[in-house]
N, C-alpha and C. Protein backbone atom coordinates (compact mmCIF):
# COMPACT_ATOMS: atom_id res chain seq x y z
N UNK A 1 32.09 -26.98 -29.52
CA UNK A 1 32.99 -27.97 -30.07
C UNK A 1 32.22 -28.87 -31.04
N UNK A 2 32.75 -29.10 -32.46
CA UNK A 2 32.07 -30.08 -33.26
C UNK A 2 32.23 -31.34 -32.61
N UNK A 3 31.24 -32.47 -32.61
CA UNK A 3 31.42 -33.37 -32.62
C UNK A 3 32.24 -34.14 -34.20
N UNK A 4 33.35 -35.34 -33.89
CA UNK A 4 33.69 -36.08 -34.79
C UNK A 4 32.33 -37.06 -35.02
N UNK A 5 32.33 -37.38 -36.28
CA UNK A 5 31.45 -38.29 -36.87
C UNK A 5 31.47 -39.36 -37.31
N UNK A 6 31.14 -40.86 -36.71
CA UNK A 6 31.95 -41.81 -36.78
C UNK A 6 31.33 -42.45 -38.02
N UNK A 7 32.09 -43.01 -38.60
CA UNK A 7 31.67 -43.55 -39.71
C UNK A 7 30.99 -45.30 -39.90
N UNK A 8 30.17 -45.57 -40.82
CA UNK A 8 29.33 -47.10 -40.10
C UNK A 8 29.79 -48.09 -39.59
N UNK A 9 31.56 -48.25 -40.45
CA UNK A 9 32.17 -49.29 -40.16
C UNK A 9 33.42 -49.16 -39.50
N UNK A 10 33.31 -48.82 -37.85
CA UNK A 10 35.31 -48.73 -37.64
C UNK A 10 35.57 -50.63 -37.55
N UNK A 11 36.46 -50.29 -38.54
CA UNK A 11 37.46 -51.46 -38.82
C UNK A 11 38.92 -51.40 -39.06
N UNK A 12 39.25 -52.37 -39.11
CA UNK A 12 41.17 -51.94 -39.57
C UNK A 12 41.40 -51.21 -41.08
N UNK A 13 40.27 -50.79 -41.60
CA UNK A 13 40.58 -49.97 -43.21
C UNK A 13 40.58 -48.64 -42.56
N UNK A 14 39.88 -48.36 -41.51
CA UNK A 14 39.69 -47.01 -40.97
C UNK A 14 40.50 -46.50 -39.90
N UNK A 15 40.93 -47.83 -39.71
CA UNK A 15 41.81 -48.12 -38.20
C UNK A 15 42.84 -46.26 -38.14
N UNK A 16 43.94 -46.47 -39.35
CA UNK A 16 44.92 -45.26 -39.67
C UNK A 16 44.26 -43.97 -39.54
N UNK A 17 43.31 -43.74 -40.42
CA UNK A 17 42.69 -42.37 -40.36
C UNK A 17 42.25 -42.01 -39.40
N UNK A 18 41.25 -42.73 -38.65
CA UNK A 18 40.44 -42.16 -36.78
C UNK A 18 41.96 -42.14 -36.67
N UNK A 19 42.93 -42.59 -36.41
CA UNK A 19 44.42 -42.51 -35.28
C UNK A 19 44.53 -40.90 -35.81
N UNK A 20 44.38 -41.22 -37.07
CA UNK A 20 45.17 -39.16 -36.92
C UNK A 20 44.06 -38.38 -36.90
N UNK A 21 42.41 -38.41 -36.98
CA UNK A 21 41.45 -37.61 -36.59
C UNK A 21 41.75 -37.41 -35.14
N UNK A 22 41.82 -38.80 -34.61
CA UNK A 22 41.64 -38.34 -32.67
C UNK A 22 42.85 -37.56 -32.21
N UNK A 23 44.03 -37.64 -33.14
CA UNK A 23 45.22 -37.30 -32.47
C UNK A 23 45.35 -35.41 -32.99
N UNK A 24 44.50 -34.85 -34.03
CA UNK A 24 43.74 -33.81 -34.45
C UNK A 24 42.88 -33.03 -33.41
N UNK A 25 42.28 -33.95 -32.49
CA UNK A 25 41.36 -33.26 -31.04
C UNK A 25 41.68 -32.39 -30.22
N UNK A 26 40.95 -31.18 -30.08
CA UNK A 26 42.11 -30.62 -28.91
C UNK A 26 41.30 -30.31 -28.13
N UNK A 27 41.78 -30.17 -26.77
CA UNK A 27 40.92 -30.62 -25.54
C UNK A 27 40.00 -32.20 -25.57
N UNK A 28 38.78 -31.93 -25.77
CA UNK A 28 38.01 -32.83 -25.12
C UNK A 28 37.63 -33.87 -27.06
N UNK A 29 37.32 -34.93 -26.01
CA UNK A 29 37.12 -35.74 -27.00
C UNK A 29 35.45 -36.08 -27.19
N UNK A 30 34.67 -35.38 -28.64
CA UNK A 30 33.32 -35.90 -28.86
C UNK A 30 33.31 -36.29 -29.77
N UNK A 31 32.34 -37.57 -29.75
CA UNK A 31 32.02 -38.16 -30.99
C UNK A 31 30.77 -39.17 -30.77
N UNK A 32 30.67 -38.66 -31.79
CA UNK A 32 28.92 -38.63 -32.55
C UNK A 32 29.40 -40.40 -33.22
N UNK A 33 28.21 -41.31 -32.93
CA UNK A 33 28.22 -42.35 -32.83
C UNK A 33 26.92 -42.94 -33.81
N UNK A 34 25.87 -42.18 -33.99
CA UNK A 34 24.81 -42.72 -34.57
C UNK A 34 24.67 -43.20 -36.00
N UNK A 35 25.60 -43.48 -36.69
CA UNK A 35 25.99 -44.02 -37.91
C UNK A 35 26.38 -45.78 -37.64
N UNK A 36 27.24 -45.83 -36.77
CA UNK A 36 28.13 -46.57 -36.71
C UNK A 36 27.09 -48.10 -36.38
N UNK A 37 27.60 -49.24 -37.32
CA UNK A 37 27.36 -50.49 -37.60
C UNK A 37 27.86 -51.55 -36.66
N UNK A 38 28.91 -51.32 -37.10
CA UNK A 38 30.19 -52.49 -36.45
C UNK A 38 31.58 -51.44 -35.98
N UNK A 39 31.55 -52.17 -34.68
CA UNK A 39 33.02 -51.65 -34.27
C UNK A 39 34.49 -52.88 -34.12
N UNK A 40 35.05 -52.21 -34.57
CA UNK A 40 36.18 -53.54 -34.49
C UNK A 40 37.37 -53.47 -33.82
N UNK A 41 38.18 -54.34 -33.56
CA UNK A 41 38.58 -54.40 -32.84
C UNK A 41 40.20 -53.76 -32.34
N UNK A 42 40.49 -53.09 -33.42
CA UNK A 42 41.27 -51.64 -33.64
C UNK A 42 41.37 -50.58 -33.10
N UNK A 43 39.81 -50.14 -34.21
CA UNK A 43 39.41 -49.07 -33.49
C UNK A 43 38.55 -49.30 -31.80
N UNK A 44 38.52 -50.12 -31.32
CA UNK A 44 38.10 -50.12 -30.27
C UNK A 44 39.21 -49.72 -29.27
N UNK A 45 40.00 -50.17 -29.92
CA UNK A 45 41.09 -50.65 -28.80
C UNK A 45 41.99 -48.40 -28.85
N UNK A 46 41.37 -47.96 -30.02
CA UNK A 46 41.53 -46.46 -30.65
C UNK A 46 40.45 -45.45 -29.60
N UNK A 47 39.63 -45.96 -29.66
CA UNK A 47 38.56 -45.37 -28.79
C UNK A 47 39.52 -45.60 -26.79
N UNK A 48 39.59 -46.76 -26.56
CA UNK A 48 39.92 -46.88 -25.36
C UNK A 48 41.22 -45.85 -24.96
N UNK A 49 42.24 -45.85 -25.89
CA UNK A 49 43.50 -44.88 -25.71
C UNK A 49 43.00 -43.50 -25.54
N UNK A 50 41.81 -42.79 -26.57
CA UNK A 50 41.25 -41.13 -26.39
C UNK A 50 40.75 -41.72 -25.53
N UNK A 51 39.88 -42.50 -24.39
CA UNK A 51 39.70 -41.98 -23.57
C UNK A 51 40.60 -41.76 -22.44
N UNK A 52 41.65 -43.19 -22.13
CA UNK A 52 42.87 -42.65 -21.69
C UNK A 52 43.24 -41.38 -21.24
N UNK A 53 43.52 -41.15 -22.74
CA UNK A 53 44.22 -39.63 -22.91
C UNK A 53 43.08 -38.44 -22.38
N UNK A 54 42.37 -39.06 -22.44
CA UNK A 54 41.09 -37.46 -21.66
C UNK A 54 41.05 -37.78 -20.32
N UNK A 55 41.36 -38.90 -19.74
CA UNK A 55 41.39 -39.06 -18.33
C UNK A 55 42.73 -38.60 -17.99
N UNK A 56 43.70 -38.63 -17.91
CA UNK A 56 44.87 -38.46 -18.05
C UNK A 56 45.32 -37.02 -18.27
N UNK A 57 45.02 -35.93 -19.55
CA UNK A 57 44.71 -34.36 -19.54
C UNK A 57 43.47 -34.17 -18.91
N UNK A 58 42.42 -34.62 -17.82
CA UNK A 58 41.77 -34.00 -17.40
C UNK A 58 40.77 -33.33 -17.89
N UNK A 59 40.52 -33.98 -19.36
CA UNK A 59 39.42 -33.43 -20.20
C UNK A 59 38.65 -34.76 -20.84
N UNK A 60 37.38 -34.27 -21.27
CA UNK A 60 35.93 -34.85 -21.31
C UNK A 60 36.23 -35.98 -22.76
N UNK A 61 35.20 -37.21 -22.19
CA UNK A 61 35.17 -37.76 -23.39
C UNK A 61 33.99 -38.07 -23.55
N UNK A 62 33.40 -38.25 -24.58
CA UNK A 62 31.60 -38.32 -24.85
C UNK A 62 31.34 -38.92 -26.09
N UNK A 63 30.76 -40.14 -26.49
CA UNK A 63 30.06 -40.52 -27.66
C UNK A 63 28.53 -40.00 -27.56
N UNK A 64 28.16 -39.16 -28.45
CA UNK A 64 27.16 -39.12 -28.46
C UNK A 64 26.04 -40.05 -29.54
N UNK A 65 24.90 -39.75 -29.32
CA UNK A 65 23.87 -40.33 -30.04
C UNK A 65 24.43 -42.02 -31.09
N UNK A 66 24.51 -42.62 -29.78
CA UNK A 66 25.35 -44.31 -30.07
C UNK A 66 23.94 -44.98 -30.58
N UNK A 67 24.17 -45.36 -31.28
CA UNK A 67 23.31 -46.63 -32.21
C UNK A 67 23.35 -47.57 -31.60
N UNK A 68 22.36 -48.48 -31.74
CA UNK A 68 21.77 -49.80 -30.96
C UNK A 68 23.24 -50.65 -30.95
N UNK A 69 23.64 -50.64 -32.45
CA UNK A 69 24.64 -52.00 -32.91
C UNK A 69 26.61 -51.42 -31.82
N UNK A 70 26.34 -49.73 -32.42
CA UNK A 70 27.74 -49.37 -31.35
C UNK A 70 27.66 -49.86 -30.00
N UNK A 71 26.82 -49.41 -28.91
CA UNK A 71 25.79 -49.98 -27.47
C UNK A 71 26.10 -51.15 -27.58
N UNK A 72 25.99 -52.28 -28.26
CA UNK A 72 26.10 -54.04 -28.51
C UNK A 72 27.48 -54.09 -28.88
N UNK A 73 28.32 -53.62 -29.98
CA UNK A 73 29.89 -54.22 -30.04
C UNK A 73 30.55 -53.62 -28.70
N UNK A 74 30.20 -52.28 -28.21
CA UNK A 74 30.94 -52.15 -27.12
C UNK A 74 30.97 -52.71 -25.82
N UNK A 75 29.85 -52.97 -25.51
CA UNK A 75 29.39 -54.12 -24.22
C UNK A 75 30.26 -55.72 -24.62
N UNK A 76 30.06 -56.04 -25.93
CA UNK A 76 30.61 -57.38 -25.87
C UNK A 76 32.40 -57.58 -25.74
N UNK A 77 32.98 -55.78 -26.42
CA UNK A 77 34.25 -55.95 -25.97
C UNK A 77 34.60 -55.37 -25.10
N UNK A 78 33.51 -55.06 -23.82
CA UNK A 78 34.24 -54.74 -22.17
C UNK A 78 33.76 -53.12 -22.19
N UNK A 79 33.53 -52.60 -23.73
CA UNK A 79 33.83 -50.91 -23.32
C UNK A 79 32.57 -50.59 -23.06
N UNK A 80 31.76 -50.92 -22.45
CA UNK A 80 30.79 -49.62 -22.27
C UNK A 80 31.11 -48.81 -21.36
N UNK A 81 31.91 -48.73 -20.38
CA UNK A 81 32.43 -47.28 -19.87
C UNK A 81 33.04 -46.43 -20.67
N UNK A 82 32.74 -46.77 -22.32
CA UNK A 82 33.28 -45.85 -22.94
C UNK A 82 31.95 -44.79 -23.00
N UNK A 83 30.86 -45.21 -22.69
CA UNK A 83 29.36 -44.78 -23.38
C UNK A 83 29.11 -43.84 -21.85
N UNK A 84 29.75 -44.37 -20.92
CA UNK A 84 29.07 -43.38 -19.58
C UNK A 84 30.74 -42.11 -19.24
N UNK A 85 31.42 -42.08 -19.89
CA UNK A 85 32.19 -41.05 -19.93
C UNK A 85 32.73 -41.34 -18.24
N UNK A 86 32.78 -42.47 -17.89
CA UNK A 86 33.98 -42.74 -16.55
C UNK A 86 34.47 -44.19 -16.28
N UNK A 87 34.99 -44.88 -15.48
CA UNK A 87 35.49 -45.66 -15.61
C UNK A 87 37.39 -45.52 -15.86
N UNK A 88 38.03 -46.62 -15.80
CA UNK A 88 39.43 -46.47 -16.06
C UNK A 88 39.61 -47.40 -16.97
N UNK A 89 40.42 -46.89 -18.17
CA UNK A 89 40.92 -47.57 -19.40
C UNK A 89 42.02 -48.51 -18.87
């Protein structure tokens, strides 16, 4: 499975496009994280629904290779159970 490739800045300019990349996924949800700058508060809230939805179909969700700054916006908005692939959305 390719990993998706997140781009430096999820923000509300990017907010639309990730909605129809993730909704593009089939089965399991990966994504490659080591670009990414700033996460905002959109797409965060975009990230929390795929994982949802992979808890929910019973299939995998995984950021891989997360950058220092992704690791830091996601802790400050609650998600780092997005980074250990369990937890409930």
């Amino acid at each position: 499975m390719k990993a998706l490739i997140l781009p430096e800045i999820l923000d509300t300019r990017y907010a639309v496009s990730f909605s129809e990349l993730l909704k593009k996924q089939e089965g399991a949800f990966l994504l490659d994280g080591e670009c990414v700058q700033r996460v905002g508060g959109l797409c965060f809230q975009l990230l929390v629904s795929a994982f949802a939805t992979a808890q929910t179909l019973g299939t995998s969700f995984e950021i891989r290779n997360v950058s220092d700054e992704m690791k830091e916006n996601l802790t400050l908005l609650g998600g780092d159970f997005l980074l250990k692939g369990e937890g409930t959305a």
